[in-house]
Structures are given as C-alpha cells and as structure tokens.
N, C-alpha and C. Protein backbone atom coordinates (compact mmCIF):
# COMPACT_ATOMS: atom_id res chain seq x y z
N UNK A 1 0.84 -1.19 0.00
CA UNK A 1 0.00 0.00 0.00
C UNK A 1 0.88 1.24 0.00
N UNK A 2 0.55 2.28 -0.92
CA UNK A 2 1.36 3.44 -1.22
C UNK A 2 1.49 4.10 0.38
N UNK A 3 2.19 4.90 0.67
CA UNK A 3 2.42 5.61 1.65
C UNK A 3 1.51 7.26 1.33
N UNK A 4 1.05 7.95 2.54
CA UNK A 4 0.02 8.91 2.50
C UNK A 4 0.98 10.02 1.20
N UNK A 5 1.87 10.37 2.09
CA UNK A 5 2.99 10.78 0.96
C UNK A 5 2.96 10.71 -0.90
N UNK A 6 3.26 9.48 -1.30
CA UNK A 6 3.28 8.83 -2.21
C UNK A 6 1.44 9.31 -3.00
N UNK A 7 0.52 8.75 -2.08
CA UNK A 7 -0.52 9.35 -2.58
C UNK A 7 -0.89 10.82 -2.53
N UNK A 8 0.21 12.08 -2.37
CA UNK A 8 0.27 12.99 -2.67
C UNK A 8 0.75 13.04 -3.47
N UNK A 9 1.67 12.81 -3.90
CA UNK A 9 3.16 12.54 -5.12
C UNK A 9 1.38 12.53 -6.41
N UNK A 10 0.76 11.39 -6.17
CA UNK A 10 0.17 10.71 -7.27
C UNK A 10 -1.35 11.79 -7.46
N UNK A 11 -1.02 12.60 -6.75
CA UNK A 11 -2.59 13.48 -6.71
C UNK A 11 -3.28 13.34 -6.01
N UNK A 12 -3.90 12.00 -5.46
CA UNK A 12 -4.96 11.50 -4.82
C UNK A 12 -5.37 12.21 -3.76
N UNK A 13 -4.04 13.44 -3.23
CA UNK A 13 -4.94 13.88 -1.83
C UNK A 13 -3.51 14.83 -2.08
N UNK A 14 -4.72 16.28 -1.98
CA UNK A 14 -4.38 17.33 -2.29
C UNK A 14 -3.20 17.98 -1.16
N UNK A 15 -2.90 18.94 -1.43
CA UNK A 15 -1.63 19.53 -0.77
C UNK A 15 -1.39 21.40 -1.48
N UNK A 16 -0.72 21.72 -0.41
CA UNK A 16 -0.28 23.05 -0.49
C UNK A 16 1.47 23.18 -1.21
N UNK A 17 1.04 22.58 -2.67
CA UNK A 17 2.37 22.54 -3.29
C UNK A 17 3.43 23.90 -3.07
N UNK A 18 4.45 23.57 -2.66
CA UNK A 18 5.73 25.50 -2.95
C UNK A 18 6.42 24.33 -4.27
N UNK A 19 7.65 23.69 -4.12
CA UNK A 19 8.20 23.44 -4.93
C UNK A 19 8.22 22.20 -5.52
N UNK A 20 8.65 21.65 -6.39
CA UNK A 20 8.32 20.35 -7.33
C UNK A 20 8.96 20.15 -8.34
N UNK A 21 10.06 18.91 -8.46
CA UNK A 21 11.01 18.83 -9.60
C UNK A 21 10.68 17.50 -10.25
N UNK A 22 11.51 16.95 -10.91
CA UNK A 22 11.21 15.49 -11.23
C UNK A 22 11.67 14.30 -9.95
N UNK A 23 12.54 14.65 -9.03
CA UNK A 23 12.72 13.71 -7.89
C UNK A 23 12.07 14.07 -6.70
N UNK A 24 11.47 15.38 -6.38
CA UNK A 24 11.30 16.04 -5.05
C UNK A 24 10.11 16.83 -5.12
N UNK A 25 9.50 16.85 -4.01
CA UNK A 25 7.98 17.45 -3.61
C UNK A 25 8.33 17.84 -2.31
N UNK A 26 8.13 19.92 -2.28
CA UNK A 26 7.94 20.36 -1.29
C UNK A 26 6.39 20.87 -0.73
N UNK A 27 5.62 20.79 0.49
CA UNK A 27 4.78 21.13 0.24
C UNK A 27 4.57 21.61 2.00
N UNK A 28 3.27 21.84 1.87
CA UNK A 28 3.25 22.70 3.52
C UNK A 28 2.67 21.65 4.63
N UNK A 29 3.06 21.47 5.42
CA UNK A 29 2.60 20.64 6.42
C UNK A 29 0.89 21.19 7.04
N UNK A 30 -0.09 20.06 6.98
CA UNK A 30 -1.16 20.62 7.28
C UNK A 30 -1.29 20.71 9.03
N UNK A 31 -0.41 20.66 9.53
CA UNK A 31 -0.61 20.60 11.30
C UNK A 31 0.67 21.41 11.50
N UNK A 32 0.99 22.33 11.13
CA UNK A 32 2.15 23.25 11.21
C UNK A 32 2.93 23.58 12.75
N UNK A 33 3.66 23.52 12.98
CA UNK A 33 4.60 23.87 13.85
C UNK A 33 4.33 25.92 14.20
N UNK A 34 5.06 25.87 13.02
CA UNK A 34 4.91 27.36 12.47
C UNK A 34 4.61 27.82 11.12
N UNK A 35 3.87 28.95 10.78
CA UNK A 35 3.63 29.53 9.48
C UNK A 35 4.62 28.74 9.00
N UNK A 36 4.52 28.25 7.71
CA UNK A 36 5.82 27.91 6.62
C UNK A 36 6.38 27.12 7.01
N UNK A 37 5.69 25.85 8.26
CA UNK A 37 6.50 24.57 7.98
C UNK A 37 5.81 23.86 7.03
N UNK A 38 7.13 23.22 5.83
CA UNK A 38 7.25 22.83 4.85
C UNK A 38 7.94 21.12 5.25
N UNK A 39 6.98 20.32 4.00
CA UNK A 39 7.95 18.82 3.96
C UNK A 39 8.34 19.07 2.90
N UNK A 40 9.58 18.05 2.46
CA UNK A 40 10.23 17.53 1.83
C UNK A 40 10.70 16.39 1.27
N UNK A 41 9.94 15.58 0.66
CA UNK A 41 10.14 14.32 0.51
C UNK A 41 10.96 13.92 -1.12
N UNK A 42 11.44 13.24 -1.05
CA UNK A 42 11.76 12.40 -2.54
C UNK A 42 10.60 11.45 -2.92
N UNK A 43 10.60 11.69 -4.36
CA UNK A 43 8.96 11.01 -5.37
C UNK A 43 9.42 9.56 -4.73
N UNK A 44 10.22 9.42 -4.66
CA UNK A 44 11.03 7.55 -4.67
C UNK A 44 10.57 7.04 -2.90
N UNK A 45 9.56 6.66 -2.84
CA UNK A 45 8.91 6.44 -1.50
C UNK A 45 10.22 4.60 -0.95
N UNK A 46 10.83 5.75 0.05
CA UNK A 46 12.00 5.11 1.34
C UNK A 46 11.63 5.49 2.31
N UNK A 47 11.42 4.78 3.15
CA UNK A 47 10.94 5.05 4.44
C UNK A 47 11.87 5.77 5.06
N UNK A 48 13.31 5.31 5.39
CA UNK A 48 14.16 5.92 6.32
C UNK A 48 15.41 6.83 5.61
N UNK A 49 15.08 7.53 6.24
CA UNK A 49 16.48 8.91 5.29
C UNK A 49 17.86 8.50 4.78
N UNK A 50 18.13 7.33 5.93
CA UNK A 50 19.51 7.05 5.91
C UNK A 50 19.45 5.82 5.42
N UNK A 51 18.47 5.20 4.02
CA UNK A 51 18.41 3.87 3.64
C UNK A 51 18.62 4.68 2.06
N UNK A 52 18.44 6.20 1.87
CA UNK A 52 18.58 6.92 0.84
C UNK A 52 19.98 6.56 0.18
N UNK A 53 20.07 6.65 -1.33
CA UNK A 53 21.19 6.62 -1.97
C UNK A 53 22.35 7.63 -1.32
N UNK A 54 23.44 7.56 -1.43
CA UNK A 54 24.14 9.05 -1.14
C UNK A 54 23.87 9.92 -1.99
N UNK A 55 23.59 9.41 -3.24
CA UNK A 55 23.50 10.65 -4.19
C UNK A 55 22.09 11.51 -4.56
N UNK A 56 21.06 10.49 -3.89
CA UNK A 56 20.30 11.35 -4.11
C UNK A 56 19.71 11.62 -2.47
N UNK A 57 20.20 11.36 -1.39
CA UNK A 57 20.22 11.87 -0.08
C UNK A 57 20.84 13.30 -0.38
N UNK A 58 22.12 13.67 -0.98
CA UNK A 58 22.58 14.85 -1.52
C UNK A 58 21.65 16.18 -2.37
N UNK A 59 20.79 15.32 -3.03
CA UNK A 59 20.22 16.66 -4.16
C UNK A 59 19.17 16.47 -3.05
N UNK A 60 18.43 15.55 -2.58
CA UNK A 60 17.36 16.09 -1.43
C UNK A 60 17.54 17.12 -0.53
N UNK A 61 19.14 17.60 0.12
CA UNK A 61 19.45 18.20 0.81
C UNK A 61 19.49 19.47 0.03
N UNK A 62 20.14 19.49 -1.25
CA UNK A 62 20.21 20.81 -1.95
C UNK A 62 18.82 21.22 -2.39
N UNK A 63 17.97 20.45 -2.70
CA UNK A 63 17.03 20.96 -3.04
C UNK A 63 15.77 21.77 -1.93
N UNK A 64 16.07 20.76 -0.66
CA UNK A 64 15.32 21.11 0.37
C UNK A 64 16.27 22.84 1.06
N UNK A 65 17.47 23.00 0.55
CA UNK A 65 18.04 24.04 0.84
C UNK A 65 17.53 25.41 0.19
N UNK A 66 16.87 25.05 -1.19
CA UNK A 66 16.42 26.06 -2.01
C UNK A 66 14.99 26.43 -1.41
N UNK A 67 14.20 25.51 -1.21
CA UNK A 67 12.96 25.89 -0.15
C UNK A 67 13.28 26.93 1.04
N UNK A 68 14.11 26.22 1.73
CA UNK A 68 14.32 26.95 2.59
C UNK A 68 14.80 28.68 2.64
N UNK A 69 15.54 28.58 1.42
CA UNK A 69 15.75 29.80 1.44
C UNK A 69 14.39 30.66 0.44
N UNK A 70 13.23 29.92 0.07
CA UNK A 70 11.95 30.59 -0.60
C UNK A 70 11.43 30.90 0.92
N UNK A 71 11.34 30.13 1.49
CA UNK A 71 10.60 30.14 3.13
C UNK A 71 11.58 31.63 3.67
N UNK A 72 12.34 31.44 4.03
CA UNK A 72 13.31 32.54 4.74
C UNK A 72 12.58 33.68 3.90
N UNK A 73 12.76 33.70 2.93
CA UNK A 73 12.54 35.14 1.96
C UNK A 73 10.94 35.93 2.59
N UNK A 74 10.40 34.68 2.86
CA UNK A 74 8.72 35.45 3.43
C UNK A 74 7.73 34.86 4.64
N UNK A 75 8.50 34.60 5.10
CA UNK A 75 8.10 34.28 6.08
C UNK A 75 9.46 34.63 7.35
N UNK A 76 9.04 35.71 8.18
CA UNK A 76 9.70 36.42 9.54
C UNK A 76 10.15 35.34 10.58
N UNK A 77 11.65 35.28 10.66
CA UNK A 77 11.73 34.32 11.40
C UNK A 77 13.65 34.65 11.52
N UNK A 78 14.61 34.05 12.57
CA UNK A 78 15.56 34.19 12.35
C UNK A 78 16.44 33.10 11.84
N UNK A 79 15.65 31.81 11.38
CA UNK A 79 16.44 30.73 11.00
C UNK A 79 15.45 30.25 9.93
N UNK A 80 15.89 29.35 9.45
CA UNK A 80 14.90 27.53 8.83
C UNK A 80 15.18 26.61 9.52
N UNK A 81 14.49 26.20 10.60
CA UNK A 81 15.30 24.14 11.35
C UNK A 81 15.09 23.92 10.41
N UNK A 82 15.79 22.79 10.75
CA UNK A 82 15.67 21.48 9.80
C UNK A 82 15.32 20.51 10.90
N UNK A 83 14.52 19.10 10.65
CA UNK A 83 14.08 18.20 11.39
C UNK A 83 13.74 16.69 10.69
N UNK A 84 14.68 15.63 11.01
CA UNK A 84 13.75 14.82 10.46
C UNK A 84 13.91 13.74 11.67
N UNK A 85 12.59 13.77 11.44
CA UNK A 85 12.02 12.62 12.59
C UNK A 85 11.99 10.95 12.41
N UNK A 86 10.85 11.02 10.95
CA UNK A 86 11.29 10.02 10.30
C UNK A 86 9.47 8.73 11.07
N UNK A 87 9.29 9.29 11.64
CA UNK A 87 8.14 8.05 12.58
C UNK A 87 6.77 8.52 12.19
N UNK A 88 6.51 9.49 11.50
CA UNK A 88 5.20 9.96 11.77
C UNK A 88 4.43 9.02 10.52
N UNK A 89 5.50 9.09 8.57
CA UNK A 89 4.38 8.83 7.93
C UNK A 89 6.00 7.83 7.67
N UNK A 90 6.00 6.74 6.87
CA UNK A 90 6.70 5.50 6.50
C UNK A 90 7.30 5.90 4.89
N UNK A 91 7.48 6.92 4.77
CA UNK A 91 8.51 7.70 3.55
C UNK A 91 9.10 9.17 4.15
N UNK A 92 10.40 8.84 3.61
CA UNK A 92 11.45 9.76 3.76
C UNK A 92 11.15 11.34 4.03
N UNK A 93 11.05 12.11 4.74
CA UNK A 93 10.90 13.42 4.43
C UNK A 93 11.28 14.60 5.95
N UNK A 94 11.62 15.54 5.27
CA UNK A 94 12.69 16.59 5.85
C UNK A 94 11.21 17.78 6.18
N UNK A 95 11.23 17.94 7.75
CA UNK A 95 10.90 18.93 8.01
C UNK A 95 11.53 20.71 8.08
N UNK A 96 10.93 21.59 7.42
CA UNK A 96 11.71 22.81 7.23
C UNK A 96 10.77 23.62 7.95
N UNK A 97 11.12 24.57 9.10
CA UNK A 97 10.47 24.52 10.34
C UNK A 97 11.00 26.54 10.39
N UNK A 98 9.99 27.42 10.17
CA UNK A 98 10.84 28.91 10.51
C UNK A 98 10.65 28.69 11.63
N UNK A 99 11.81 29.26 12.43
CA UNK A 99 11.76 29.20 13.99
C UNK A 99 12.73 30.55 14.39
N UNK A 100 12.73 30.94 15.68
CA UNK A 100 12.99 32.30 16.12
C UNK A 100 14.08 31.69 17.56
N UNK A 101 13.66 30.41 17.95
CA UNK A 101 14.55 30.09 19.05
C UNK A 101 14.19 28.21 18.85
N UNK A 102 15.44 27.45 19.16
CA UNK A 102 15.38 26.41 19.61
C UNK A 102 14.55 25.35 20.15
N UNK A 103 13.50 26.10 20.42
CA UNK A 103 11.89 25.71 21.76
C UNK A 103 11.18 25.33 20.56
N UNK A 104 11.19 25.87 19.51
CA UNK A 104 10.04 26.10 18.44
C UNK A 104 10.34 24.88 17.63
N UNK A 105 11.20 24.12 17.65
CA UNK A 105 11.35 23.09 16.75
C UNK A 105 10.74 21.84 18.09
N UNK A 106 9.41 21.98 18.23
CA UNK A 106 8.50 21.08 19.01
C UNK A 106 7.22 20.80 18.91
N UNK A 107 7.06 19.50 18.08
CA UNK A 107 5.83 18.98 17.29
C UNK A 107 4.90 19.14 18.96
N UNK A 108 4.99 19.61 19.71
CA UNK A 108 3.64 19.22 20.38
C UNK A 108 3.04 21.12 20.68
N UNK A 109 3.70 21.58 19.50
CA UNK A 109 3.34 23.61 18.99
C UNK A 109 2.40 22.87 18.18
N UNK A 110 2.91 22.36 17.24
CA UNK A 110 1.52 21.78 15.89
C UNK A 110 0.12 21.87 15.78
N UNK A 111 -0.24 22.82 14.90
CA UNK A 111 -1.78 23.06 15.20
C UNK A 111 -2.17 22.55 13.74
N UNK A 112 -3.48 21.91 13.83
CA UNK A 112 -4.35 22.00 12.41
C UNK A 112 -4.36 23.76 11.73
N UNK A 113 -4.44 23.52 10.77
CA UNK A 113 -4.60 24.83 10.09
C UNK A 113 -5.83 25.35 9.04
N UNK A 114 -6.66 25.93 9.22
CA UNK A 114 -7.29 25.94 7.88
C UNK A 114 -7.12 25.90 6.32
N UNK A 115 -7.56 25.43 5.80
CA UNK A 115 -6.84 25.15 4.13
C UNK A 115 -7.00 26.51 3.97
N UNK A 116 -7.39 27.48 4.09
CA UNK A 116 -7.54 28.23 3.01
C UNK A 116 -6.32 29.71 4.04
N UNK A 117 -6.05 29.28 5.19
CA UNK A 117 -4.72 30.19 5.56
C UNK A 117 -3.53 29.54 5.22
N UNK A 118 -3.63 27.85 4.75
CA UNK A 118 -2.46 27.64 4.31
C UNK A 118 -2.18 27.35 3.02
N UNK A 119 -3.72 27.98 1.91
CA UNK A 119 -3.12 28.36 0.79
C UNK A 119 -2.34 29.61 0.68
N UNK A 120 -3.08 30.82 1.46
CA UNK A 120 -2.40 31.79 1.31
C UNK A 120 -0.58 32.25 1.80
N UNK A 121 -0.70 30.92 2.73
CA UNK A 121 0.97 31.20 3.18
C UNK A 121 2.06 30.62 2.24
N UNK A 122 1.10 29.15 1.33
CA UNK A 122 1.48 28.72 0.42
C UNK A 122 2.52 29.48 -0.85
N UNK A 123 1.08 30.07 -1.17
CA UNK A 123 1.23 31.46 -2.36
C UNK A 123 1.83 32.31 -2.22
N UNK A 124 2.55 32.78 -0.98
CA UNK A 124 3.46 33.99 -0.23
C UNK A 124 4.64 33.27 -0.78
N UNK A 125 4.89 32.10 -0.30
CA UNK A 125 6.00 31.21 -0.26
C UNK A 125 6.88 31.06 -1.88
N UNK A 126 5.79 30.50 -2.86
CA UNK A 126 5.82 30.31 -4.15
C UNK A 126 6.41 31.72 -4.90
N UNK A 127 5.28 32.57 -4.51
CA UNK A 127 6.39 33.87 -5.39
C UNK A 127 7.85 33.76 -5.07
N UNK A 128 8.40 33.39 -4.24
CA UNK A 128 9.66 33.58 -4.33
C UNK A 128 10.56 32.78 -5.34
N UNK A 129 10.01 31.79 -6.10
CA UNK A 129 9.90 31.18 -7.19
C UNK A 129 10.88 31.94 -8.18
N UNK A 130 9.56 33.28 -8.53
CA UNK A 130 9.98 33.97 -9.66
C UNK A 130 10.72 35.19 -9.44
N UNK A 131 11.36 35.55 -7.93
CA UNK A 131 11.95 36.19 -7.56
C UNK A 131 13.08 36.79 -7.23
N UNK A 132 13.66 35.64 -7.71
CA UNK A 132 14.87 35.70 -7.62
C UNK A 132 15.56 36.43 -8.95
C-alpha cells in the first residue's frame, strides 16, 4: 500500500504545493509547527532517510536548501530548522520549520490549520519562485 505521501506525489490527496522537480515534492505541512513549515520528501517512496542513496540523499538536501531559502525570503523568522524525525508517515521526508529560538522546533506547537490560511501562506512562499 502506497504511503500517505506517495498518494500525494500521485494526486490523490491534495496539498499546499511550494516546490516540485522530477525527484522532489515540497509542500506545507497541514498541522504546522509554524507559518511555513514545509515537507520535503523524494517522489522515490523510502521510508528511512539514511536507507537513501548518497547521491540522491545529496540533491534532497540541496534541493530542500532552495525551499528553505523561498521560506526565509517570506516568512519572519531568524532561522529555517531542519528536522527529520522520520516516525510519523513511513517515507522519507525533511521537516523545514521557521523558527525564532530552539523551543520552536516542538511537534507538540503543531496546530491543524485551515486550508484556506495555508493556501495563502502557500502562495506567499511560491512567489519567491519567480523572484529571484
């Protein structure tokens, strides 16, 4: 059975897309930490980060680096965490977390969010796309 993930990858269950290549899907976490936490997963459904190729454990990192710096650009914050937990869904994926202090990288902040405030933080996010 596909992983929840995977049936995002495939459409089946919608999401607050920012970025999207041929190996990688960034998108917004619907129980957010903070405004503009973002996942990161590879299309190639692996459960554990460190069962990843090296080489493409590598462009996951660069690519999840380019998010991060779309996130930084608009969304107020003095960092991007990074987090991967790895237990919640059974495919690979990198939490990108704006945070202001250390405390804030703590899933038990996580709130449901309404879809339609986390299209708009979505769409904040995305312009930075063409902004550069």
């Amino acid at each position: 059975m596909s992983s929840l993930f995977t049936r995002i990858i495939k459409g089946e269950i919608p999401c607050h897309k920012i970025l999207e290549n041929e190996e990688f899907l960034a998108f917004l976490d619907i129980k957010p930490i903070t405004p503009g936490h973002t996942l990161v997963i590879p299309k190639k459904e692996i459960d554990y980060i460190f069962d990843l190729e090296d080489d493409l454990l590598g462009r996951l990192t660069i690519f999840s680096k380019k998010v991060a710096a779309m996130i930084k650009k608009e969304i107020v914050c003095k960092r991007i965490g990074i987090m991967v937990a790895g237990l919640e869904v059974p495919h690979t994926h990198i939490h990108l977390v704006p945070i202001n202090a250390i405390s804030d990288l703590n899933f038990a902040k996580a709130k449901p969010t309404p879809d339609d405030q986390l299209a708009k933080v979505a769409e904040r996010i995305r312009v930075q796309i063409s902004a550069k």
